[in-house]
PDB file of N, CA and C in Angstrom:
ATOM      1  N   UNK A   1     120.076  48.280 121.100  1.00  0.00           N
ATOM      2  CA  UNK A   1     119.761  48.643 122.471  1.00  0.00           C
ATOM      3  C   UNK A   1     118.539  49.562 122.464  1.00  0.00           C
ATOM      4  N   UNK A   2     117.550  49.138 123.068  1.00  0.00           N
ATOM      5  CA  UNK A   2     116.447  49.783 123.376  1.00  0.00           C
ATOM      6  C   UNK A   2     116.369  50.763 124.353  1.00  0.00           C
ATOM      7  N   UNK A   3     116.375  51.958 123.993  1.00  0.00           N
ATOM      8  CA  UNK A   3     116.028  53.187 125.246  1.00  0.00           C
ATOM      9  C   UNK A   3     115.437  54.190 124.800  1.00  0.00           C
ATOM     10  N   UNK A   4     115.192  55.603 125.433  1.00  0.00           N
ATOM     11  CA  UNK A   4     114.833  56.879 125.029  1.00  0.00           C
ATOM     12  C   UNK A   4     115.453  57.794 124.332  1.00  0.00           C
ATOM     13  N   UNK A   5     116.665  57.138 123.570  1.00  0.00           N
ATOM     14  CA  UNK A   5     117.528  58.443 123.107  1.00  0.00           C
ATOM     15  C   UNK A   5     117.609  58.774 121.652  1.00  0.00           C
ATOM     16  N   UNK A   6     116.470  58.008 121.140  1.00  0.00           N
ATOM     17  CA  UNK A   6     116.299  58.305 119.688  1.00  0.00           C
ATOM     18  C   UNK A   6     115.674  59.594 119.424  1.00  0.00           C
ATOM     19  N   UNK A   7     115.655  59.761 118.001  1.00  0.00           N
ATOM     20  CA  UNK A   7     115.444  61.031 117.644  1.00  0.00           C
ATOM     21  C   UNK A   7     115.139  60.769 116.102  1.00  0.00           C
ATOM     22  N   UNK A   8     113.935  61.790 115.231  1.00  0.00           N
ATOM     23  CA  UNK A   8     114.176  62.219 114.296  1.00  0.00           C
ATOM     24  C   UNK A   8     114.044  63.320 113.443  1.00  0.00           C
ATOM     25  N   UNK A   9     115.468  63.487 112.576  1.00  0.00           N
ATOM     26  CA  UNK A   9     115.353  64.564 111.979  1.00  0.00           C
ATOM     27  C   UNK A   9     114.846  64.781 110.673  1.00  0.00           C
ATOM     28  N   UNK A  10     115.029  65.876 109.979  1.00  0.00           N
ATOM     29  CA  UNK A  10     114.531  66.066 108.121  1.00  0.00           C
ATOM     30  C   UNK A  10     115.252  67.337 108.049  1.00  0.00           C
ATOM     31  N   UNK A  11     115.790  67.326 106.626  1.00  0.00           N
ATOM     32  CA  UNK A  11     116.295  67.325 106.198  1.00  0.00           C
ATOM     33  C   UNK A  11     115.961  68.295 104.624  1.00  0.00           C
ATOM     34  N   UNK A  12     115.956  69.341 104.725  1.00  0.00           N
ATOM     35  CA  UNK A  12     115.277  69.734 103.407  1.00  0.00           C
ATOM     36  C   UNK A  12     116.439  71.128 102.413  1.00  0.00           C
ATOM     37  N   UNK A  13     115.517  71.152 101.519  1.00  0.00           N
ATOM     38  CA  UNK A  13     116.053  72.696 101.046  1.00  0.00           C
ATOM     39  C   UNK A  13     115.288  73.482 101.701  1.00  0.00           C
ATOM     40  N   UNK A  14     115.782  74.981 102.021  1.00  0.00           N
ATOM     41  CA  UNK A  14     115.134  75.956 102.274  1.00  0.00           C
ATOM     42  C   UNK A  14     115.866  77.419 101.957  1.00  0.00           C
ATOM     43  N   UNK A  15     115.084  78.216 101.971  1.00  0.00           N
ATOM     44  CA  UNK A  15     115.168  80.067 101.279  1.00  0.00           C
ATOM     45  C   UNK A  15     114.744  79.960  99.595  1.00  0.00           C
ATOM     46  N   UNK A  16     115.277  80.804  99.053  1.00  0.00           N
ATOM     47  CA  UNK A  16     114.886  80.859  97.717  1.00  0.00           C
ATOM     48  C   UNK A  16     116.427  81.333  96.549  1.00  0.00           C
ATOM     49  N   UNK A  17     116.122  81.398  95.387  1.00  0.00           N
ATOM     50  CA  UNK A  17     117.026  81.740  94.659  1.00  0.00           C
ATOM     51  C   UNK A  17     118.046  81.029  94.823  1.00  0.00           C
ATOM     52  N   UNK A  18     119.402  82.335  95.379  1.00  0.00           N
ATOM     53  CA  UNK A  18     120.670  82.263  95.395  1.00  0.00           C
ATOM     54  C   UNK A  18     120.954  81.977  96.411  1.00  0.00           C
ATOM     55  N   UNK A  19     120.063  82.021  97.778  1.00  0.00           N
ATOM     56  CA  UNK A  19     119.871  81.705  98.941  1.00  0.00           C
ATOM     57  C   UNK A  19     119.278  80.836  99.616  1.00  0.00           C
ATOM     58  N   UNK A  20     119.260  79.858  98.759  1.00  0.00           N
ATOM     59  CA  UNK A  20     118.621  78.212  99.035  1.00  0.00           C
ATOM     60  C   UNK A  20     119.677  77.442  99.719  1.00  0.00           C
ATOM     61  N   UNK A  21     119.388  76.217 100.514  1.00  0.00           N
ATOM     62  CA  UNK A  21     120.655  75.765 101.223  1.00  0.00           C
ATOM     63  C   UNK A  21     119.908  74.569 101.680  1.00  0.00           C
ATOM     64  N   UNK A  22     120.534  73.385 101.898  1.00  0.00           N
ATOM     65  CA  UNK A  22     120.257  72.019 102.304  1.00  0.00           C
ATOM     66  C   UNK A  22     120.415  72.101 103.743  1.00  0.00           C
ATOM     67  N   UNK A  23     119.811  71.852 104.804  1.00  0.00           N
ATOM     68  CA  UNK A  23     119.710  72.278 105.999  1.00  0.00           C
ATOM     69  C   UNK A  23     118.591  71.285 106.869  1.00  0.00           C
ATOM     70  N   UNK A  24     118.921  71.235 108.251  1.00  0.00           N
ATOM     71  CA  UNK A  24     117.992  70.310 109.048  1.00  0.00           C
ATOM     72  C   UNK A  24     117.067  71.290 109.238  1.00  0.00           C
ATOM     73  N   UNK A  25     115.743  70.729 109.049  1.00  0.00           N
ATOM     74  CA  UNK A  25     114.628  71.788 109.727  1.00  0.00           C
ATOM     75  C   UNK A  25     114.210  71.109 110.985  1.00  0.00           C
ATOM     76  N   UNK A  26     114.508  69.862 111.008  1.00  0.00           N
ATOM     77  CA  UNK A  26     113.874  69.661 112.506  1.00  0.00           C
ATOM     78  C   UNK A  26     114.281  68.471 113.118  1.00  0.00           C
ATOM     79  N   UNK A  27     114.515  68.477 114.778  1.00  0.00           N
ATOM     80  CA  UNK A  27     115.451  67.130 115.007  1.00  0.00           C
ATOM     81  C   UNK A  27     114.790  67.053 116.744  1.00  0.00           C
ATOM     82  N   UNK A  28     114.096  66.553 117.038  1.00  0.00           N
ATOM     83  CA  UNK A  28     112.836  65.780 117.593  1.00  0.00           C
ATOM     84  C   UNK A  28     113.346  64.492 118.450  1.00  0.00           C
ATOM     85  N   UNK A  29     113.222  64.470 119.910  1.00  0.00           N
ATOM     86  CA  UNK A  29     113.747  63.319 120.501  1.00  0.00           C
ATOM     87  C   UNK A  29     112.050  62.665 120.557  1.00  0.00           C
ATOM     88  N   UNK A  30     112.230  60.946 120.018  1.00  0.00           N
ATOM     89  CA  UNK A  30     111.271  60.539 120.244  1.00  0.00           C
ATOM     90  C   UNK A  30     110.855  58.707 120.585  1.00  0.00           C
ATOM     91  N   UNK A  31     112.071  59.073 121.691  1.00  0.00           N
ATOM     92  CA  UNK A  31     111.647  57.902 122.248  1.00  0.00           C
ATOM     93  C   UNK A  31     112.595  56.658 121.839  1.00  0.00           C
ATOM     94  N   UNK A  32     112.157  55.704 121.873  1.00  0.00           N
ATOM     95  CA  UNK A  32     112.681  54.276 121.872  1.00  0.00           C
ATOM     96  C   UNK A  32     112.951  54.040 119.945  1.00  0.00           C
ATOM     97  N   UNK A  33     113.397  53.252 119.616  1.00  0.00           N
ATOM     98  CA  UNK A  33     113.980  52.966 118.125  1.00  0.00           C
ATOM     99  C   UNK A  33     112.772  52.935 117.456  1.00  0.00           C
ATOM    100  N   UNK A  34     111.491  51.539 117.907  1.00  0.00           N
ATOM    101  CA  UNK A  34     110.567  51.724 117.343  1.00  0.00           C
ATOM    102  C   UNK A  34     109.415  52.839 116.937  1.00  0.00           C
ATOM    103  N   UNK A  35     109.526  53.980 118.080  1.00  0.00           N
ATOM    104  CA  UNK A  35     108.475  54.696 118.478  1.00  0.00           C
ATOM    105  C   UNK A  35     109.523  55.790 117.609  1.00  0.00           C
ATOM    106  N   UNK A  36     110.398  55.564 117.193  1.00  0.00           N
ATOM    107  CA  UNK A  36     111.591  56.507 116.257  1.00  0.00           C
ATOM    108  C   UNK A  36     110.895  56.503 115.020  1.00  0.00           C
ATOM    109  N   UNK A  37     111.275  55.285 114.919  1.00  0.00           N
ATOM    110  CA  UNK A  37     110.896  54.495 113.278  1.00  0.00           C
ATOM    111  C   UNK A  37     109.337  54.847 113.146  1.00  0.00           C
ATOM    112  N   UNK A  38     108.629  54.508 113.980  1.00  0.00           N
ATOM    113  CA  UNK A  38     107.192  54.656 113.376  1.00  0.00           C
ATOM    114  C   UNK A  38     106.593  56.459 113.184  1.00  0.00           C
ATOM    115  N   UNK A  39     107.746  57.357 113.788  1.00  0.00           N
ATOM    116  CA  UNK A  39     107.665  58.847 113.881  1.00  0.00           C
ATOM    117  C   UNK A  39     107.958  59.144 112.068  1.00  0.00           C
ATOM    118  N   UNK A  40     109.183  58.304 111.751  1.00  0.00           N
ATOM    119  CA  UNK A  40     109.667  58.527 110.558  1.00  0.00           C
ATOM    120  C   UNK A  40     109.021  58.226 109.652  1.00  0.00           C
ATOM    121  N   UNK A  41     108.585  57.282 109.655  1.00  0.00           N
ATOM    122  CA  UNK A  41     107.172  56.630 108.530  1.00  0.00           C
ATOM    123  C   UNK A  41     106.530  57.716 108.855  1.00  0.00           C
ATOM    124  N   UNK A  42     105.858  58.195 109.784  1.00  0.00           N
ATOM    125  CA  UNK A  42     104.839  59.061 109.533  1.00  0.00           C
ATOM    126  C   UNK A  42     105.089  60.327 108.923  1.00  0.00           C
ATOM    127  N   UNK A  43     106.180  61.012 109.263  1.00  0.00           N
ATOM    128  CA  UNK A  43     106.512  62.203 108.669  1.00  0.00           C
ATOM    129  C   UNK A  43     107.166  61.959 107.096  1.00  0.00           C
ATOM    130  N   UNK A  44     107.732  61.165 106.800  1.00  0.00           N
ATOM    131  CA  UNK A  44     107.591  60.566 105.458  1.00  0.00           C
ATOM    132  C   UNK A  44     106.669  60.835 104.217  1.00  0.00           C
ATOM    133  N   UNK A  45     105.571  60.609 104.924  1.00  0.00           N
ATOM    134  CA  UNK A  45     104.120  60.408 104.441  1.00  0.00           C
ATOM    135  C   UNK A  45     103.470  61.687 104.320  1.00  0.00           C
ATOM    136  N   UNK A  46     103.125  62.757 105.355  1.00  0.00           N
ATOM    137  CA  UNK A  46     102.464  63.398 105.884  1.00  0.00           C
ATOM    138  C   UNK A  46     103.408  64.735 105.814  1.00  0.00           C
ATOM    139  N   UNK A  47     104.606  64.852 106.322  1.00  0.00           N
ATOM    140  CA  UNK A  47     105.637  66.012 106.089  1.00  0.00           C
ATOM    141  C   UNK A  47     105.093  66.994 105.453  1.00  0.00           C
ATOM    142  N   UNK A  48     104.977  68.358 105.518  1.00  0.00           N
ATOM    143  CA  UNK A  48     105.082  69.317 104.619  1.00  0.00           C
ATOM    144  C   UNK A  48     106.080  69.865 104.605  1.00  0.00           C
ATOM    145  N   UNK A  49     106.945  69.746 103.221  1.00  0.00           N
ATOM    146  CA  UNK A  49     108.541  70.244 103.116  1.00  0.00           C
ATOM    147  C   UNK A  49     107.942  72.036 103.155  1.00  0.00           C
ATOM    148  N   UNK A  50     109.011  72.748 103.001  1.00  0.00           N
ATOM    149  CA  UNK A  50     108.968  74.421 102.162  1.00  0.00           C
ATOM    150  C   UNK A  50     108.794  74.236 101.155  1.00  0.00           C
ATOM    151  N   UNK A  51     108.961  73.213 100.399  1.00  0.00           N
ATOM    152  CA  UNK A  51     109.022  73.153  98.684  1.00  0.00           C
ATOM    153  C   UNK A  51     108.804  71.717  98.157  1.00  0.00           C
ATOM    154  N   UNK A  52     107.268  71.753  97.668  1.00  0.00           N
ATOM    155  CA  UNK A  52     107.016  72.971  96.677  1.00  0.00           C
ATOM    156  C   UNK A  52     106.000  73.515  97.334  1.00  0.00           C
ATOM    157  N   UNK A  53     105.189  74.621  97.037  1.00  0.00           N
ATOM    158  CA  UNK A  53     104.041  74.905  97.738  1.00  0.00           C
ATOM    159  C   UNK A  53     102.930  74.092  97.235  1.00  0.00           C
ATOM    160  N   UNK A  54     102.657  73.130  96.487  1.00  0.00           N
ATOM    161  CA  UNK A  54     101.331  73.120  95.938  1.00  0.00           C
ATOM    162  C   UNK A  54     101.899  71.525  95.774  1.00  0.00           C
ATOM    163  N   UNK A  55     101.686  70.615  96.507  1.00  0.00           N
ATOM    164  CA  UNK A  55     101.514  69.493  96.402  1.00  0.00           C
ATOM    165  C   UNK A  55     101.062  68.347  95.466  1.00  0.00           C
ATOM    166  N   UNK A  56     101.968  68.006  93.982  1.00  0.00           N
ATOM    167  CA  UNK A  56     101.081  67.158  93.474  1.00  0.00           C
ATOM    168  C   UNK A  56     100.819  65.399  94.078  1.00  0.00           C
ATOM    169  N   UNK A  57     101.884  65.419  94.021  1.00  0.00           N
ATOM    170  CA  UNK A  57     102.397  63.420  94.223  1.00  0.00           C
ATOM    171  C   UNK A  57     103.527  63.470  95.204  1.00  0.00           C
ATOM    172  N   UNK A  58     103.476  62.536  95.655  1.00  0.00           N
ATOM    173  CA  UNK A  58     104.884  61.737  96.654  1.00  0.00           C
ATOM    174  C   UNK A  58     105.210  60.752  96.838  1.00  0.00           C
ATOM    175  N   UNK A  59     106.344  59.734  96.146  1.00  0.00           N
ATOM    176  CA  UNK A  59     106.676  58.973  96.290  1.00  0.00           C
ATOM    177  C   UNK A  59     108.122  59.008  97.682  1.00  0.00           C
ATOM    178  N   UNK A  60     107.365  57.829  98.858  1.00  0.00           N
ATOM    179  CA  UNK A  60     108.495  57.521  99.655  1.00  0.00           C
ATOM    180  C   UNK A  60     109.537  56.471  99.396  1.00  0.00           C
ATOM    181  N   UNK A  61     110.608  56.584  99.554  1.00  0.00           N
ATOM    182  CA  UNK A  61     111.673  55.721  99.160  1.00  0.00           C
ATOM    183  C   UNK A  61     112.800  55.465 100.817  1.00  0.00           C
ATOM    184  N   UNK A  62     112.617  54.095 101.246  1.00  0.00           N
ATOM    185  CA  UNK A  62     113.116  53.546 102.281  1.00  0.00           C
ATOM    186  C   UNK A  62     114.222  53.198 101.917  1.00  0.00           C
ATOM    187  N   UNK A  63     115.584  53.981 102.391  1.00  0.00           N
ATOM    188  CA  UNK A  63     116.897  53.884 102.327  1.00  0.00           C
ATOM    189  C   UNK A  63     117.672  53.017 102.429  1.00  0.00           C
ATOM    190  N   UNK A  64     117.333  53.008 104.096  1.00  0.00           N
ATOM    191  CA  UNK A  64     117.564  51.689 104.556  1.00  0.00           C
ATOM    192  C   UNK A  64     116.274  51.482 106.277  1.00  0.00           C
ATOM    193  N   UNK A  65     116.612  50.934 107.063  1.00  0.00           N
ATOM    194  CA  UNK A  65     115.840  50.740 108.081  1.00  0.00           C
ATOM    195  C   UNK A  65     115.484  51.891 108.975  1.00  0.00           C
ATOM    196  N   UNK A  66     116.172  52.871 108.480  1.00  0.00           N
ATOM    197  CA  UNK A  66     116.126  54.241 109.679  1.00  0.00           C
ATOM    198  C   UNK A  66     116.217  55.879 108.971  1.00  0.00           C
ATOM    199  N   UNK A  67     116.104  55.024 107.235  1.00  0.00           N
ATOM    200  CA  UNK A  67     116.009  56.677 106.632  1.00  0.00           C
ATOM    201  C   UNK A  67     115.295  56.382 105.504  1.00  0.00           C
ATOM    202  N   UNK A  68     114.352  58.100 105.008  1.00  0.00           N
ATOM    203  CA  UNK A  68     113.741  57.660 103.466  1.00  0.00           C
ATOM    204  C   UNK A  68     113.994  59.079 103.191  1.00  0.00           C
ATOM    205  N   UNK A  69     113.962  58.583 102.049  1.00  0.00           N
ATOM    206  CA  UNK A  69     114.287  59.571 100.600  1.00  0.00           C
ATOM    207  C   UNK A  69     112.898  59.885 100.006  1.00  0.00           C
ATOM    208  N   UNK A  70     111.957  61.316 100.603  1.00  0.00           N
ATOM    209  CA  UNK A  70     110.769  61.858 100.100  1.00  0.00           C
ATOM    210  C   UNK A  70     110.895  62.358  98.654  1.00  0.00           C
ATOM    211  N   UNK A  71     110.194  62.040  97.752  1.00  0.00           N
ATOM    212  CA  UNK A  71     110.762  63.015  96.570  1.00  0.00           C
ATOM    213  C   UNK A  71     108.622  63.514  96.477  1.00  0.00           C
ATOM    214  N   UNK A  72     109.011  65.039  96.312  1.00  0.00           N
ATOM    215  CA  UNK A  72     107.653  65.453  96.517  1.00  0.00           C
ATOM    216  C   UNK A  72     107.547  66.310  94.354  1.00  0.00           C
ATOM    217  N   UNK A  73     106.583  66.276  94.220  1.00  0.00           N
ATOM    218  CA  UNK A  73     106.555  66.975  93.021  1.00  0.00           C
ATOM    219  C   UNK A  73     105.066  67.791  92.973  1.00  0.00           C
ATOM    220  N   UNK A  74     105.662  69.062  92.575  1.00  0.00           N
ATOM    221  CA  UNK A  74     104.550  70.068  92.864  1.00  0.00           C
ATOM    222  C   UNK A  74     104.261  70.432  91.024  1.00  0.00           C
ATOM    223  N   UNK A  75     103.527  71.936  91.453  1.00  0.00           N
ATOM    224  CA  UNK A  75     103.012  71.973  89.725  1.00  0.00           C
ATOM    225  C   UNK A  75     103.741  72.151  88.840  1.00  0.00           C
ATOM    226  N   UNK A  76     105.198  72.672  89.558  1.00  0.00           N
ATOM    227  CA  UNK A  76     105.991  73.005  88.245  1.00  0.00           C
ATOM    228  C   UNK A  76     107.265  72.971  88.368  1.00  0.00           C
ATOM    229  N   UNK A  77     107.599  71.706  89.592  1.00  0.00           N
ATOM    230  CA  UNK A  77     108.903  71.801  89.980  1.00  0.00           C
ATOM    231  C   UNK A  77     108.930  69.829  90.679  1.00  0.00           C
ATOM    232  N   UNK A  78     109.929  69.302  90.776  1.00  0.00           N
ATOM    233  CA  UNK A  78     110.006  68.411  92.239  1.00  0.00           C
ATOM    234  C   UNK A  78     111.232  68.859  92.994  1.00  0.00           C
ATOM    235  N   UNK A  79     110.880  68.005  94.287  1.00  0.00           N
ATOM    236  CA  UNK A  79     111.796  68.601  95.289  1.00  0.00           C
ATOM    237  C   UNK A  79     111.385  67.428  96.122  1.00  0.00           C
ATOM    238  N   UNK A  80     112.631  67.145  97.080  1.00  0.00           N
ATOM    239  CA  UNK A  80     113.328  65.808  97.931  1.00  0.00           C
ATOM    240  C   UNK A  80     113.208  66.885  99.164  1.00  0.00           C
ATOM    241  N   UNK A  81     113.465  65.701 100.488  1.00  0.00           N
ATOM    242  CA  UNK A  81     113.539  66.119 101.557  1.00  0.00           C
ATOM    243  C   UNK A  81     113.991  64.649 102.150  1.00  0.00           C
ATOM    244  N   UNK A  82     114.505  64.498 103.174  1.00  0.00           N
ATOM    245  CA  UNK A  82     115.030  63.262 103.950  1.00  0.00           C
ATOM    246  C   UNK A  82     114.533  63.048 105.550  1.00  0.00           C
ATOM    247  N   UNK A  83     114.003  62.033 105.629  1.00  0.00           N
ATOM    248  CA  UNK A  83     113.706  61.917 106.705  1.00  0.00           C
ATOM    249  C   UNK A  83     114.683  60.621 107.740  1.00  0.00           C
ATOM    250  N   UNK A  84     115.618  61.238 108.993  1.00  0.00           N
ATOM    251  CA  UNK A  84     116.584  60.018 109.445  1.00  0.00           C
ATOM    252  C   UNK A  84     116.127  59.490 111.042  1.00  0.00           C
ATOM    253  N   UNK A  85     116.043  58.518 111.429  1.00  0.00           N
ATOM    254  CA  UNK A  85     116.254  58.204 113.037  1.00  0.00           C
ATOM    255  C   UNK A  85     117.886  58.126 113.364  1.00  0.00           C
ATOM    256  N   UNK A  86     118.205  58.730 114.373  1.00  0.00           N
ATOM    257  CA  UNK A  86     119.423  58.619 114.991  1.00  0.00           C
ATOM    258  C   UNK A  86     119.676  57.932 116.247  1.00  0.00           C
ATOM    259  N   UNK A  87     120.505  57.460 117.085  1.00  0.00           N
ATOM    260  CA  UNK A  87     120.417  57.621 118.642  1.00  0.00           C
ATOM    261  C   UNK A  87     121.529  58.780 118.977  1.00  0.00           C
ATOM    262  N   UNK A  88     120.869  59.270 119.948  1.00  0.00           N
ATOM    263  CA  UNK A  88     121.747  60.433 121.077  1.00  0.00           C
ATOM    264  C   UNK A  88     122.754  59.934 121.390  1.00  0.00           C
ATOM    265  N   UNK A  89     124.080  59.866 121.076  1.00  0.00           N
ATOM    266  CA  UNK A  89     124.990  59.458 121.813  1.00  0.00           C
ATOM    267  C   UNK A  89     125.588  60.669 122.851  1.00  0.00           C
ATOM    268  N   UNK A  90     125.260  59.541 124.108  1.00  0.00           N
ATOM    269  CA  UNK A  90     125.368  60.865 125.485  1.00  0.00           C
ATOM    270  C   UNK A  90     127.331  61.364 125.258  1.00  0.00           C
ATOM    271  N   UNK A  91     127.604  62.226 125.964  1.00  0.00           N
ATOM    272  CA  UNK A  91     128.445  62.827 126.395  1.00  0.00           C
ATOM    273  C   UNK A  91     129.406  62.257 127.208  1.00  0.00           C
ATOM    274  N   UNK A  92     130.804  61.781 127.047  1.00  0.00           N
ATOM    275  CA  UNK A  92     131.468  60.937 127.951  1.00  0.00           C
ATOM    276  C   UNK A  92     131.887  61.542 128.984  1.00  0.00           C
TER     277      UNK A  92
END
């Protein structure tokens, strides 16, 4: 079903140390499935996670039709982040 109630989020680590935690950083209504999907490809691509700071490589990995698996690798570490489309399911 085609409408406005998509959305997407990501999905990352964030803080440091002992105080690191898997957590949504951001969840974005954007429109229709496609205009979802093509949000997600882009942030996929383009995303700057918290980690790592220093960007070497990024391979994207397509889950399935509505999620990817970023794995980013910096100078002295790698680190994942997830990018999902959802729909809003309204309120009964």
């Amino acid at each position: 079903m085609e409408n406005g109630n998509w959305w997407v989020a990501i999905e990352e680590n964030r803080g440091m140390g002992d105080g690191r935690e898997w957590t949504m950083s951001q969840a974005n209504p954007a429109g229709d499935l496609s205009a979802a999907q093509a949000e997600a490809m882009r942030l996929a691509r383009h995303y700057a996670p918290a980690y790592p700071w220093s960007e070497k490589a990024r391979k994207v990995l397509r889950t399935n039709e509505n999620s990817y698996l970023v794995i980013v690798e910096g100078r002295a570490s790698t680190f994942h982040f997830r990018v999902t489309v959802g729909e809003l399911i309204p309120d009964e």
